[in-house]
Protein backbone atom coordinates (compact mmCIF):
# COMPACT_ATOMS: atom_id res chain seq x y z
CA UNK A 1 -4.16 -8.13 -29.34
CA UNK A 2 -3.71 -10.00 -32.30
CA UNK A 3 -4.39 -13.90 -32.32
CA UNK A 4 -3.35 -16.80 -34.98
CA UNK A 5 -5.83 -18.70 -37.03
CA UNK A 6 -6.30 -22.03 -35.60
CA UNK A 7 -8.36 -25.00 -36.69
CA UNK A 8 -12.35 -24.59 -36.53
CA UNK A 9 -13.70 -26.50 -33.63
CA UNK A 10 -16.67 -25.98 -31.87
CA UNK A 11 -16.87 -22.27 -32.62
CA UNK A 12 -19.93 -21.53 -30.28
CA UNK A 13 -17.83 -22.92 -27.48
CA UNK A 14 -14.61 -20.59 -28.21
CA UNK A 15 -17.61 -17.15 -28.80
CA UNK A 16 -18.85 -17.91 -25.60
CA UNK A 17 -15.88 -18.45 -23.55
CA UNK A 18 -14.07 -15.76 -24.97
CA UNK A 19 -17.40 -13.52 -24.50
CA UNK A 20 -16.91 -14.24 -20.81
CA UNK A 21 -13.54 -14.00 -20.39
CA UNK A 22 -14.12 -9.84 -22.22
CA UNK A 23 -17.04 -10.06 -19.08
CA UNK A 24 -14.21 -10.87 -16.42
CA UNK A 25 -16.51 -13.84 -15.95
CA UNK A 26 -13.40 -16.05 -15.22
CA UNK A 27 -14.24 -19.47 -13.42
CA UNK A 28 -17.14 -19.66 -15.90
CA UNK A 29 -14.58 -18.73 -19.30
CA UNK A 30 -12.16 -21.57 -17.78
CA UNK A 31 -14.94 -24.11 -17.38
CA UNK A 32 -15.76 -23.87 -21.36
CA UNK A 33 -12.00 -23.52 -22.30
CA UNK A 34 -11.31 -27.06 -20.50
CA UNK A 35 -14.36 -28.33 -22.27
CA UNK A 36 -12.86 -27.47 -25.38
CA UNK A 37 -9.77 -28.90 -24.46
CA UNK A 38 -11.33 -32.25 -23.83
CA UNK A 39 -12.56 -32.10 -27.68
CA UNK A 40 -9.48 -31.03 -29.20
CA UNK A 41 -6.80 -31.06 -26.39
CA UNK A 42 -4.13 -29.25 -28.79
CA UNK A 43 -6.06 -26.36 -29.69
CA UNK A 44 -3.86 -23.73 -29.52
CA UNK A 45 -6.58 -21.39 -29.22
CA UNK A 46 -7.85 -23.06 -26.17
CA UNK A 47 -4.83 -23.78 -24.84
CA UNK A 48 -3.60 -20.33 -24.88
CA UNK A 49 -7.09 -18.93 -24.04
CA UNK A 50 -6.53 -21.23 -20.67
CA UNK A 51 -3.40 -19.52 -20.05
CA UNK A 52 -4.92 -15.95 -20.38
CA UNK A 53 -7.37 -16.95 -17.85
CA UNK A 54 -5.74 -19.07 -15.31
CA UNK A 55 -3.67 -15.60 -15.37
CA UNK A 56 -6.43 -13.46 -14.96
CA UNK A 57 -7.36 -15.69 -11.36
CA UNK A 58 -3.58 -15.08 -10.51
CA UNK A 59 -2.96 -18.83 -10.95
CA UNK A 60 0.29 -18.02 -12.42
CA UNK A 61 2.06 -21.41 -12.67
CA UNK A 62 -0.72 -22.99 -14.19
CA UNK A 63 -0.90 -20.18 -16.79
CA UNK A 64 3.24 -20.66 -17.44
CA UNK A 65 2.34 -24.25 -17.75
CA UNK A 66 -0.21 -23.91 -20.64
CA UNK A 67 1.88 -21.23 -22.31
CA UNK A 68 4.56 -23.14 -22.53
CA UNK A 69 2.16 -25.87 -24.12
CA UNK A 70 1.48 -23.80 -26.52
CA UNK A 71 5.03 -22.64 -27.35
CA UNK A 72 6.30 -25.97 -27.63
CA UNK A 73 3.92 -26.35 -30.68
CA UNK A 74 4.40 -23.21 -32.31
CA UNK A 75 7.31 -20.53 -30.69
CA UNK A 76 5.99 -17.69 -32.58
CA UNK A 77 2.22 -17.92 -30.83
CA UNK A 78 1.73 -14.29 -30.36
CA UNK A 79 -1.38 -14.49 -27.71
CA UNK A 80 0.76 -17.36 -25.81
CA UNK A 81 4.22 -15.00 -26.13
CA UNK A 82 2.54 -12.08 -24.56
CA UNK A 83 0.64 -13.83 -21.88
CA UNK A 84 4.03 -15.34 -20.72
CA UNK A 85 5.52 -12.29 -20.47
CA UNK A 86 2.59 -10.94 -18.11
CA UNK A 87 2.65 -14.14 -15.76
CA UNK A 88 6.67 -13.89 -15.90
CA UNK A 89 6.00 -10.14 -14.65
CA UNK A 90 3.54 -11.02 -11.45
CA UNK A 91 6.28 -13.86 -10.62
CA UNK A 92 9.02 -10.62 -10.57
CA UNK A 93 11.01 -11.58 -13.54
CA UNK A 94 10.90 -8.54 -14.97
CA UNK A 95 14.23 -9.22 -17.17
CA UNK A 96 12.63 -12.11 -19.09
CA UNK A 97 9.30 -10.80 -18.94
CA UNK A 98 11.31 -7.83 -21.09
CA UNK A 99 12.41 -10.33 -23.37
CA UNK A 100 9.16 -12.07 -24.11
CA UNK A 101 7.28 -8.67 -25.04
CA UNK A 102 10.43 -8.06 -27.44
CA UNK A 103 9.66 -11.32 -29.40
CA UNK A 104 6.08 -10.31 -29.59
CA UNK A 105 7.30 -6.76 -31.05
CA UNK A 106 9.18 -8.41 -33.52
CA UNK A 107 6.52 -9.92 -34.96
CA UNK A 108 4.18 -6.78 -34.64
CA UNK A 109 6.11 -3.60 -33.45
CA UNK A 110 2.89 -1.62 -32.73
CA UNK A 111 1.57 -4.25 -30.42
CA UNK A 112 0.34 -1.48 -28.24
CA UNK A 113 -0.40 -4.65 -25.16
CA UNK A 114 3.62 -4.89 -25.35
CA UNK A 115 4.58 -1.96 -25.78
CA UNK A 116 2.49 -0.80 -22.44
CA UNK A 117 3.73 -3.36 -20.98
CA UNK A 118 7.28 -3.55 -21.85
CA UNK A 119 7.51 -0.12 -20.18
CA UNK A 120 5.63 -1.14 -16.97
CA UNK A 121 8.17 -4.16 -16.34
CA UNK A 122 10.96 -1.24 -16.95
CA UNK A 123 8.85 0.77 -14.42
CA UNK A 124 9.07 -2.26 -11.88
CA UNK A 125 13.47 -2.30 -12.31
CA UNK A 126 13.79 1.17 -11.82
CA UNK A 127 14.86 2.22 -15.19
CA UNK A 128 12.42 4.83 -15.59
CA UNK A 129 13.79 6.72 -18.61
CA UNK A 130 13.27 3.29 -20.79
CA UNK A 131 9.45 3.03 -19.13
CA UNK A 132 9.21 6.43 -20.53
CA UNK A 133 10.24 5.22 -24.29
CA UNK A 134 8.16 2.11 -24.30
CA UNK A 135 4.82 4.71 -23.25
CA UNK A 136 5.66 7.04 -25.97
CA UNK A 137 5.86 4.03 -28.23
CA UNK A 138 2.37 3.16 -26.92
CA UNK A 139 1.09 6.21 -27.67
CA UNK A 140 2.17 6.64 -31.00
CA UNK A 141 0.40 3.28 -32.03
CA UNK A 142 -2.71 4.49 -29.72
CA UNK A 143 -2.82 7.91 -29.29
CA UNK A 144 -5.47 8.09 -26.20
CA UNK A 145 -4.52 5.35 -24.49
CA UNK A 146 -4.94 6.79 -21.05
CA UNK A 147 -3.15 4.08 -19.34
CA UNK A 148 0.24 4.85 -21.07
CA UNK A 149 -0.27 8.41 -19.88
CA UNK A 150 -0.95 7.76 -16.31
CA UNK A 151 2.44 5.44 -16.26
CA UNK A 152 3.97 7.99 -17.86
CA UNK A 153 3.60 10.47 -15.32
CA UNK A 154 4.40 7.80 -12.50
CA UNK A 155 7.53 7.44 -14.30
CA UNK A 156 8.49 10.98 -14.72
CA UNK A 157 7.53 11.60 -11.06
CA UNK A 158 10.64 8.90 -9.94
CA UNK A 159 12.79 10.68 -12.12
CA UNK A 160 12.00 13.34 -10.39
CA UNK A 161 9.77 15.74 -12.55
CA UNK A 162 7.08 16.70 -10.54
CA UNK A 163 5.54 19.18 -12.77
CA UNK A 164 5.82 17.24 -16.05
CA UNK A 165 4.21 14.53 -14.19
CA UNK A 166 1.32 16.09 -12.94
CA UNK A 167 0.74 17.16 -16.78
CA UNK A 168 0.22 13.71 -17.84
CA UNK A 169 -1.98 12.58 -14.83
CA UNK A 170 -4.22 15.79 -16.13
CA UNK A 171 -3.64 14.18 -19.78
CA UNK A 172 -4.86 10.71 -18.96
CA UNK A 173 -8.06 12.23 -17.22
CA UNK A 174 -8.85 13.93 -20.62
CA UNK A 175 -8.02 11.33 -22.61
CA UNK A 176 -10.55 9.12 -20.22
CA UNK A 177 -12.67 10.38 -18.05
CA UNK A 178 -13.23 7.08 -16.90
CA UNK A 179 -9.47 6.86 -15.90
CA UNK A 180 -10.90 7.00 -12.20
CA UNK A 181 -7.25 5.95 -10.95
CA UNK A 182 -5.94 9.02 -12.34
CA UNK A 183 -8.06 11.10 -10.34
CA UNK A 184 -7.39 8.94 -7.02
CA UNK A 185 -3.13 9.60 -7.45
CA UNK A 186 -3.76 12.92 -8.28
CA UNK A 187 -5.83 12.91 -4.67
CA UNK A 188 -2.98 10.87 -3.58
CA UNK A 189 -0.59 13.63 -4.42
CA UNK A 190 -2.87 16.75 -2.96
CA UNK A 191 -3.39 14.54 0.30
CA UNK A 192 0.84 14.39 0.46
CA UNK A 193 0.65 18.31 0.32
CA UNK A 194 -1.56 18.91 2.77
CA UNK A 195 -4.42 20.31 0.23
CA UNK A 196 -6.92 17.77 1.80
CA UNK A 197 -10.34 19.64 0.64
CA UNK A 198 -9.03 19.68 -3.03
CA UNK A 199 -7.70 16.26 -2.65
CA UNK A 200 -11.19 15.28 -1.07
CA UNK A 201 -12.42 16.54 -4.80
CA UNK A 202 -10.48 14.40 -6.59
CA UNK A 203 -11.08 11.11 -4.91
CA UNK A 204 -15.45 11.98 -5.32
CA UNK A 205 -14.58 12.60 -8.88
CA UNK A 206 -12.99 8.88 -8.41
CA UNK A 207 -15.40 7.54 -6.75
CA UNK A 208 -18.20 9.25 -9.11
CA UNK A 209 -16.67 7.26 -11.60
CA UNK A 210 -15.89 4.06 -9.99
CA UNK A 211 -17.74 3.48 -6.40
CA UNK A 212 -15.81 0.58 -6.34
CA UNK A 213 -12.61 2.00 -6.44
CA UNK A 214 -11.54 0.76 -2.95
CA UNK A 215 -7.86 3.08 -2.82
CA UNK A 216 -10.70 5.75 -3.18
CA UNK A 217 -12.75 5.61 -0.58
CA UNK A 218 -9.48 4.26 1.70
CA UNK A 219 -7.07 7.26 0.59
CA UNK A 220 -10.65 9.76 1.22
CA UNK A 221 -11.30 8.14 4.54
CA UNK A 222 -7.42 9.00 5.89
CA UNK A 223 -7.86 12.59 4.45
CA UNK A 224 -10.73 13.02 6.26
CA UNK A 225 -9.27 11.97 9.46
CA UNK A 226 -6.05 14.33 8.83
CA UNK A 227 -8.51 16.79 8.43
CA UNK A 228 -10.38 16.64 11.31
CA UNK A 229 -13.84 15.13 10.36
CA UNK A 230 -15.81 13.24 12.23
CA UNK A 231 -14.37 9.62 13.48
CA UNK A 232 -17.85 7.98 12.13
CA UNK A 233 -17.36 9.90 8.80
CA UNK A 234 -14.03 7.88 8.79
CA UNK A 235 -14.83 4.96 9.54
CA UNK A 236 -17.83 4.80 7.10
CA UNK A 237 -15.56 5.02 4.20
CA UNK A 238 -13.01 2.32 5.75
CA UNK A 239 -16.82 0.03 6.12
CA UNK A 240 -17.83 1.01 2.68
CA UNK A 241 -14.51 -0.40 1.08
CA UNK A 242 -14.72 -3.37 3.71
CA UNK A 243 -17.73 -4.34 1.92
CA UNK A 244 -16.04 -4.49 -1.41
CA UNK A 245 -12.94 -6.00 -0.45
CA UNK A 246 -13.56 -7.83 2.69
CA UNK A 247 -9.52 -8.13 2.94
CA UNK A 248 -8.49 -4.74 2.68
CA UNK A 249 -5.83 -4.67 5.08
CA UNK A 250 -5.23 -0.84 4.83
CA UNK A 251 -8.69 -0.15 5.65
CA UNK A 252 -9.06 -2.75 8.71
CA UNK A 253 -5.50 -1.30 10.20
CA UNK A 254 -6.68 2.45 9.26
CA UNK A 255 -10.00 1.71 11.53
CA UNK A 256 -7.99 0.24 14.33
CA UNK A 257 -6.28 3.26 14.37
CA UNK A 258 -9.45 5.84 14.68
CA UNK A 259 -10.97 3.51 16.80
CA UNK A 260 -7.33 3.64 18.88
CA UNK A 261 -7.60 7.12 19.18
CA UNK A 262 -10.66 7.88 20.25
CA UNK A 263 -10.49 5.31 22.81
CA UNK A 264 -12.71 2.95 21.42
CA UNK A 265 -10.11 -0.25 22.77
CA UNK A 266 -12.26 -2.85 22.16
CA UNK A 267 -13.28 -1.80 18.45
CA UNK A 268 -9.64 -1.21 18.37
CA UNK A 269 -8.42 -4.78 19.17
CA UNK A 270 -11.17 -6.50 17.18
CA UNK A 271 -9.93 -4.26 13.97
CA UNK A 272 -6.73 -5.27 14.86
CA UNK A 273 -7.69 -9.24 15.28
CA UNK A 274 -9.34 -9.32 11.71
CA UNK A 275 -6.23 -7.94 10.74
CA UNK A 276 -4.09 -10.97 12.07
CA UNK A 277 -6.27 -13.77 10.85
CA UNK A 278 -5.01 -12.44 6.79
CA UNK A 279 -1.39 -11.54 8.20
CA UNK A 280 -0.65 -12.89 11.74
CA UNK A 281 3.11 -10.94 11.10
CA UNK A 282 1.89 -7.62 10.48
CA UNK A 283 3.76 -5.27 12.61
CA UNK A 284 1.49 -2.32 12.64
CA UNK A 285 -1.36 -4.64 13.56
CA UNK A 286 0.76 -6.07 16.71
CA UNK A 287 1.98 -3.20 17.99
CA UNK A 288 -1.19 -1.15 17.62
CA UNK A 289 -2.82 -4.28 19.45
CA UNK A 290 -0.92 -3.92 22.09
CA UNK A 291 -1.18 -0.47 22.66
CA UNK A 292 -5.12 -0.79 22.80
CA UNK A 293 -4.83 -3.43 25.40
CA UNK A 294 -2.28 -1.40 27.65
CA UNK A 295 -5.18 1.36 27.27
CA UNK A 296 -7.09 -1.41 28.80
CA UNK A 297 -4.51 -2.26 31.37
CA UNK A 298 -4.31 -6.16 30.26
CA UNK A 299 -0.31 -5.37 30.24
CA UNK A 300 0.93 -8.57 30.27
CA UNK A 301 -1.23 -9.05 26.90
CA UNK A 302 0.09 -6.40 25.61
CA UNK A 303 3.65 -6.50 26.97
CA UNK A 304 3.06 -10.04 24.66
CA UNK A 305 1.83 -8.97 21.35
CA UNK A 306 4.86 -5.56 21.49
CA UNK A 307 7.49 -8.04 22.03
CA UNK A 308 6.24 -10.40 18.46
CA UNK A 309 6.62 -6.99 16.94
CA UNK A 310 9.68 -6.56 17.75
CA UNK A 311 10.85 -10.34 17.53
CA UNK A 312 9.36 -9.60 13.75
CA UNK A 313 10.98 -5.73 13.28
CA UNK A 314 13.40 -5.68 15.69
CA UNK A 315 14.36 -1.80 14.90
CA UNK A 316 10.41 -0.46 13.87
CA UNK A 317 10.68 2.63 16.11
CA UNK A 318 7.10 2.45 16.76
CA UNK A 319 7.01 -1.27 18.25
CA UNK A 320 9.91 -0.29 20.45
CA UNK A 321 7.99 3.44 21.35
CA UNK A 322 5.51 0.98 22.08
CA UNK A 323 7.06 -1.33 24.75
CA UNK A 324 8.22 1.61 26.26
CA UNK A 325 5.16 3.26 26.83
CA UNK A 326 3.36 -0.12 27.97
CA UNK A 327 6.60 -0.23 30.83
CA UNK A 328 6.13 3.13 32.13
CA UNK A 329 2.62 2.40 32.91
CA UNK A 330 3.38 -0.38 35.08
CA UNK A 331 6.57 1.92 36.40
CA UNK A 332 8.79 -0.56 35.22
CA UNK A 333 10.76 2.85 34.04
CA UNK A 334 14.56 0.93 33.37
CA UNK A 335 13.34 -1.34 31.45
CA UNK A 336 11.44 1.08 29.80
CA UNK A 337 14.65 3.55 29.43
CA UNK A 338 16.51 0.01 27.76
CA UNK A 339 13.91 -0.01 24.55
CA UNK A 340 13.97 3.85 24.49
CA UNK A 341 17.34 3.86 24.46
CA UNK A 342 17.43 1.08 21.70
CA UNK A 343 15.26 3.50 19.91
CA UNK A 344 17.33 6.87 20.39
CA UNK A 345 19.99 4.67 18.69
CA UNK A 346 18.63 3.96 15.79
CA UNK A 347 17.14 7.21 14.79
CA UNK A 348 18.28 10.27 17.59
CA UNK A 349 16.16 12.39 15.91
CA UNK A 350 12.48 10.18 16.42
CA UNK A 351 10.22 12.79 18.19
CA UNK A 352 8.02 10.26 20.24
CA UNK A 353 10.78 8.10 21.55
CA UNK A 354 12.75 11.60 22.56
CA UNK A 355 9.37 12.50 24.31
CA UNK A 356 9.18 9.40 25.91
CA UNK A 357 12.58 9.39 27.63
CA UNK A 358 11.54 12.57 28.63
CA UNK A 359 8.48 11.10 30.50
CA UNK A 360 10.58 8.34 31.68
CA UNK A 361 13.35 10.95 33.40
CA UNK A 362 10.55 12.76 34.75
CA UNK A 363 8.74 10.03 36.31
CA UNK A 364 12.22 8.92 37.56
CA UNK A 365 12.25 12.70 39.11
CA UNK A 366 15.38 13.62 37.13
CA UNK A 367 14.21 16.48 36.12
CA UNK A 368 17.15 18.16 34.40
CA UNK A 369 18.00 15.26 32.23
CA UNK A 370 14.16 14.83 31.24
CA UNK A 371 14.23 18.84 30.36
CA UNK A 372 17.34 18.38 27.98
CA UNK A 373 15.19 15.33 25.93
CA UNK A 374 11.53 17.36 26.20
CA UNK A 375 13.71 20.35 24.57
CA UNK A 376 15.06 18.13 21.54
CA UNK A 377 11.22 16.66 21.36
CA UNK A 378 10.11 19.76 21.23
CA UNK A 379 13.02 21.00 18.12
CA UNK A 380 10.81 18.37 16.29
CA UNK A 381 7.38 18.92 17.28
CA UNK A 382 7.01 22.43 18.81
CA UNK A 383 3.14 22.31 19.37
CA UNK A 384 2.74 18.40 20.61
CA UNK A 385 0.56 19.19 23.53
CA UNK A 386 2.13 16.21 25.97
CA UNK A 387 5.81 17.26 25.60
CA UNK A 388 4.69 20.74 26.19
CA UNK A 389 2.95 19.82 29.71
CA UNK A 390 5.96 18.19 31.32
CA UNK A 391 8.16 20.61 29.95
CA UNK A 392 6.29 23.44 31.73
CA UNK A 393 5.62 21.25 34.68
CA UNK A 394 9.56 20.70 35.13
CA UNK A 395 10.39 24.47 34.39
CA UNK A 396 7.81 25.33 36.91
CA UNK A 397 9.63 23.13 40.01
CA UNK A 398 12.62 25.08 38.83
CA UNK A 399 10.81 27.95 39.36
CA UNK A 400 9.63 27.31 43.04
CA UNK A 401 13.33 25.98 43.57
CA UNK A 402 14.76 29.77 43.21
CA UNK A 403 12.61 30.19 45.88
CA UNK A 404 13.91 27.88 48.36
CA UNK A 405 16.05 29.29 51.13
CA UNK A 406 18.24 26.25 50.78
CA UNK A 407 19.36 24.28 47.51
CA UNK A 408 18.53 21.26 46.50
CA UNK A 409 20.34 18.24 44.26
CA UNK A 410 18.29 16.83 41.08
């Protein structure tokens, strides 16, 4: 990144701040910058070194407003242009953030900061083909830049080249074997296929390389649970990246889950809680909430927390599976037909809500409807356990109906 010569002042000050700031030593870079700016408040090279940071703690309209400072004394303030085109990008205007890495290329067209950047901010408006350009351009100027390669095959992968993607994830590990991201998407991608012990591989290589990569050991602990391992193996990753990133919402919703499953309900809900106190909307967290408390048969709790689901995501199929599942257990089975019904409409084809209705038709002892809806379920999901008990259950009445010596009306 280049940076314009500004007046000497307090040169110690500037080494050391900037020293931190390389450190990622924020709070303590800013305290040194404003220090400097009480000396000389139109230092350029404070000023802009202010931005850069007040960026870097995602305090992104304080960063615009020093930027600008700087601009308004001299428009061509390369560190300043490119720093406003970063904080432009995290507040989603990717169309001027565009234009602000194109004034820093005119100045220096091999700014390889731009030109990476340039193409990510393409990446974010879905013109893919021009990320693609602005990555080569990157690697021209800097030929192992590892970053530009991993973007490149994210990039090729939306337009839809699978295989030329996958050859630039394998590029950027090469180029950097420290590129532990690479090796977590490629995980990412193995986990999608259903490879889980390679992809397993890939995100220890990741984690050999970065313990603190926290997608890591989130995207290892929901292989391992696809895969069958142990619950506690789980849950250990979701605790180890809980101690990293206390806020992890992924990994506190992915333990709610396990713990949802194997019928730990009060682990469950308190996962769930934790959850709420970052985002008190999050669907996922509601619903799944609810579901542990029905387990717990505290339905009027949970009948509460389905319904703010839905209030928030009025057609999330799983909210409104949900509700009906909480209704059947109290045998409130019409109202419980209304949201499965509600459900069937917005997607015919959802296997649990098809099961469901199923259950529902049998509880309600029509059998030959609740055959019809286990038999589309079933289309779907041929080896789901449940749909395959009431299904046999209701052929099997049919069965000692032949029997009878006199018919009878379903």
């Amino acid at each position: 990144m280049k940076f314009k010569n500004s007046p000497k002042e307090s040169d110690e000050l500037i080494y050391e701040a900037v020293s931190l700031f390389k450190k990622n030593k924020f709070k303590m870079a800013l305290s040194i910058f404003d220090k400097l700016l009480k000396i000389n408040p139109k230092s350029l090279i404070a000023l802009s070194h202010k931005a850069a940071t007040l960026y870097e703690l995602s305090r992104f309209d304080e960063a615009m407003k020093y930027c600008d400072q700087v601009l308004e004394e001299d428009p061509l303030y390369l560190h300043a242009l490119f720093y406003k085109g970063l904080v432009l990008g995290k507040m989603g205007e990717h169309q001027k953030a565009i234009s602000f890495f194109d004034k820093v290329l005119q100045t220096d067209r091999k700014h390889v900061l731009a030109l990476y950047n340039e193409g990510v901010q393409f990446g974010k408006i879905g013109k893919y083909e021009d990320a693609v350009k602005f990555f080569e351009k990157t690697l021209e100027a800097e030929p192992e830049n590892s970053s530009a390669m991993y973007e490149t095959g994210r990039a090729l992968a939306k337009l839809g080249k699978p295989k030329e993607s996958l050859l630039w994830f394998d590029r950027a590990i090469k180029a950097d074997e420290k590129e532990s991201m690479s090796y977590y998407n490629e995980g990412v991608d193995l986990t999608k296929a259903n490879n889980h012990q390679e992809a397993i591989v890939y995100y220890d290589k990741a984690l050999d390389l970065d313990k603190n990569n926290v997608k890591a050991l989130v995207a290892k602990g929901h292989t391992l649970d696809v895969a069958g391992f142990s619950y506690k193996e789980v849950v250990s990753l979701y605790d180890r990246a809980l101690k990293i990133d206390p806020k992890c919402t992924e990994a506190i919703l992915k333990k709610g889950v396990v713990f949802e499953r194997v019928g730990l309900y009060h682990k469950a809900v308190s996962s769930y809680d934790n959850l709420l106190k970052i985002e008190p909307e999050n669907v996922e967290a509601l619903y799944g909430k609810a579901v542990s408390l029905n387990s717990q048969k505290k339905y009027q709790e949970a009948e509460f927390f389905c319904k703010r689901a839905i209030a928030i995501e009025p057609k999330n199929l799983r909210a409104l599976g949900s509700m009906v599942w909480i209704l059947e257990h109290q045998k409130r089975y019409e109202e419980a037909m209304t949201y499965c019904d509600k459900a069937i409409e917005i997607n015919p084809n959802f296997f649990y809500t098809l099961s469901y209705k199923g259950k529902i038709l049998y509880d309600l002892g029509r059998f030959s409807e609740a055959l019809v809806y286990y038999d589309k379920a079933l289309k779907l999901s041929p080896d789901d356990r449940r749909a395959l008990h009431f299904r046999n259950k209701i052929a099997s009445k049919f069965e000692k109906l032949k029997k009878k010596p006199f018919p009878i009306k379903f």
